[in-house]
C-alpha atoms as a PDB file:
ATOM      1  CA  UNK A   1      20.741 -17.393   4.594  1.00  0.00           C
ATOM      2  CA  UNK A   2      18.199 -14.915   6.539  1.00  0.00           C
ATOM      3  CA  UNK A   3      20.596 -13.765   8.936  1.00  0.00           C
ATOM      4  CA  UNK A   4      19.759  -9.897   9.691  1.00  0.00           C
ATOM      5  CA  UNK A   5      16.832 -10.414   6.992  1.00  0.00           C
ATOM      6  CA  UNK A   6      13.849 -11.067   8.505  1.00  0.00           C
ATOM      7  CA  UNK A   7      12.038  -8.056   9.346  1.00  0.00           C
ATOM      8  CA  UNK A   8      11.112  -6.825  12.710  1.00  0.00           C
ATOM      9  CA  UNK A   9       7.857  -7.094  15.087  1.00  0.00           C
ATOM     10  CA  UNK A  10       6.508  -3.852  14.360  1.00  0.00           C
ATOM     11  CA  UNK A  11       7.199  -4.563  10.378  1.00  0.00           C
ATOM     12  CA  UNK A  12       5.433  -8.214  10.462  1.00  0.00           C
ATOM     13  CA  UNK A  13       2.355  -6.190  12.545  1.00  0.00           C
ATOM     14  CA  UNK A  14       2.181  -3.504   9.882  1.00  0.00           C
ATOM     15  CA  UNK A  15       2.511  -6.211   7.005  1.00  0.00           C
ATOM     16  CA  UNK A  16      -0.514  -8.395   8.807  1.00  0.00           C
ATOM     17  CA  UNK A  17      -2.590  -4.981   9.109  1.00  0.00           C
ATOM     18  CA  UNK A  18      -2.077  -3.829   5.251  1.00  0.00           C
ATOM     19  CA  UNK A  19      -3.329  -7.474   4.347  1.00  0.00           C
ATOM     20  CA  UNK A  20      -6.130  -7.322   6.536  1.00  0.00           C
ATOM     21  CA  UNK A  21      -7.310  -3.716   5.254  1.00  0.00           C
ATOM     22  CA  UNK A  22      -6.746  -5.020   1.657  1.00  0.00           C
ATOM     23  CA  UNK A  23      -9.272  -7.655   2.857  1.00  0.00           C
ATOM     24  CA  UNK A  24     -12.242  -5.718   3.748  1.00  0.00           C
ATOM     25  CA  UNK A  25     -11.449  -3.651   0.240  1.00  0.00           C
ATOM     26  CA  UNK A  26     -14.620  -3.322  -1.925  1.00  0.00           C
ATOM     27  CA  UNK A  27     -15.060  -4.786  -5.534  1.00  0.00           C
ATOM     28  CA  UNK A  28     -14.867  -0.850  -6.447  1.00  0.00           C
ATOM     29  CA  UNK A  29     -12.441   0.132  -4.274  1.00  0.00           C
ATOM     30  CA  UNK A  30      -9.581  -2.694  -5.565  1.00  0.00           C
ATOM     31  CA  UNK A  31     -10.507  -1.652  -8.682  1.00  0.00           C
ATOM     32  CA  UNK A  32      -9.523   2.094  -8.145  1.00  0.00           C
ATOM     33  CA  UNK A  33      -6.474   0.685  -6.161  1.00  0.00           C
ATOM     34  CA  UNK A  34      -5.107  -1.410  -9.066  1.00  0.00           C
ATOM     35  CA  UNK A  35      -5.881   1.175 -11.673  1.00  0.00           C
ATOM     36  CA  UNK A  36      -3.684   3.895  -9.607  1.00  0.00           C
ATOM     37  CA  UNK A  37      -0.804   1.430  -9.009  1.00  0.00           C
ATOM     38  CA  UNK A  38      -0.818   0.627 -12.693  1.00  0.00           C
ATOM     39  CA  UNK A  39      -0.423   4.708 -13.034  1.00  0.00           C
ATOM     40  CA  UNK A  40       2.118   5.182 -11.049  1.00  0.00           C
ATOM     41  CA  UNK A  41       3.978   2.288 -12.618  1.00  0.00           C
ATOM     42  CA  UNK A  42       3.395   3.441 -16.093  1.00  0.00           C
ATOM     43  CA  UNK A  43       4.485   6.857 -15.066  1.00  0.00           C
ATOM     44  CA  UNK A  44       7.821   5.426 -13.580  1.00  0.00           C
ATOM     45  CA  UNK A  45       8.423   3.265 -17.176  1.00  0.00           C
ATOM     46  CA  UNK A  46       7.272   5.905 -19.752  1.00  0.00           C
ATOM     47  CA  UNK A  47       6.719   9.382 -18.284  1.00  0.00           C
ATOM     48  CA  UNK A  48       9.374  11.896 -18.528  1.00  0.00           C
ATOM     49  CA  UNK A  49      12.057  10.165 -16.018  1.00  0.00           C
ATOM     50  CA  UNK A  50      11.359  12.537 -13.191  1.00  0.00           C
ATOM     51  CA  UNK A  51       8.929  10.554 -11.261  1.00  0.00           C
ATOM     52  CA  UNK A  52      11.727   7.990 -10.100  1.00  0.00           C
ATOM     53  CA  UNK A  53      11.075   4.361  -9.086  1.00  0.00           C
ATOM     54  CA  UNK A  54      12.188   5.011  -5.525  1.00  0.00           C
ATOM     55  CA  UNK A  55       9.884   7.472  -5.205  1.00  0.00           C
ATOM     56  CA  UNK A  56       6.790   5.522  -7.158  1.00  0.00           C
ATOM     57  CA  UNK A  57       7.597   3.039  -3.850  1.00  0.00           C
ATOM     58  CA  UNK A  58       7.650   5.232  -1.085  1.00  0.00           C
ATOM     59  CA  UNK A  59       4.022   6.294  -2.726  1.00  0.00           C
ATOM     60  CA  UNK A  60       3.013   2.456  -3.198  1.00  0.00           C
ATOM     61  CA  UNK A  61       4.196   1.783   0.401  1.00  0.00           C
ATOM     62  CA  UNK A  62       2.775   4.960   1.803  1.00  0.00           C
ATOM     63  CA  UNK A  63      -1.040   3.881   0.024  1.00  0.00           C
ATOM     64  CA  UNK A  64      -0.775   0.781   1.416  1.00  0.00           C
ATOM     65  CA  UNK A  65      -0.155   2.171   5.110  1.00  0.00           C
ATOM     66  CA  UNK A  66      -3.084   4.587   4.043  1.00  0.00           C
ATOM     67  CA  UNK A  67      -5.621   1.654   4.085  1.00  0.00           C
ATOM     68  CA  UNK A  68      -4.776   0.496   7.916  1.00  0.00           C
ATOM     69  CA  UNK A  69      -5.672   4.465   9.189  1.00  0.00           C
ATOM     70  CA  UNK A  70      -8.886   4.316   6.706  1.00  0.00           C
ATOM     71  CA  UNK A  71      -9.952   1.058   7.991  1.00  0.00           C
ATOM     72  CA  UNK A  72      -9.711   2.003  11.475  1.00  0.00           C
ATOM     73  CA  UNK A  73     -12.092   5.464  10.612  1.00  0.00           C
ATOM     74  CA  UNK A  74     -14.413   3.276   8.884  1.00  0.00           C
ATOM     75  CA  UNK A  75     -14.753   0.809  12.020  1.00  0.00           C
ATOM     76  CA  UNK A  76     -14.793   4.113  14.841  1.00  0.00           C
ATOM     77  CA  UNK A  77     -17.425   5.558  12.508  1.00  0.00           C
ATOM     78  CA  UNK A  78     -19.989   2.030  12.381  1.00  0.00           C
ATOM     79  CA  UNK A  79     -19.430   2.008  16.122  1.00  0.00           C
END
């Protein structure tokens, strides 16, 4: 049923990294995430059909990646 599904080592490692950045999120900061995910959503269901929802993923998926890089600054900088 899985056959050829499951993704591969690098995916699962970037998958465990997102969830860990999305862990040290503050209150304010999942807040602001939620609110512009609900934007870009709304924008894909009732803006003027150019902003695709293909395109409204990359974004999601690229935001998400976003976190791991900010994460790391964050830790470098309370070194």
């Amino acid at each position: 049923m899985f056959e050829n599904k499951l993704a591969d080592e690098n995916a699962v490692k970037q998958y465990d990294e997102v969830l860990k950045s999305i862990d040290s999120l503050t209150e304010d900061e999942a807040k602001t995430v939620l609110k512009q995910i609900y934007m870009r959503l709304d924008i894909v269901k009732n803006g003027n059909k150019e902003y695709k929802s293909e395109q409204c993923v990359k974004d999601l998926i690229s935001q998400f990646k976003d976190f791991v890089r900010i994460e790391k600054i964050k830790k470098e900088n309370n070194k």
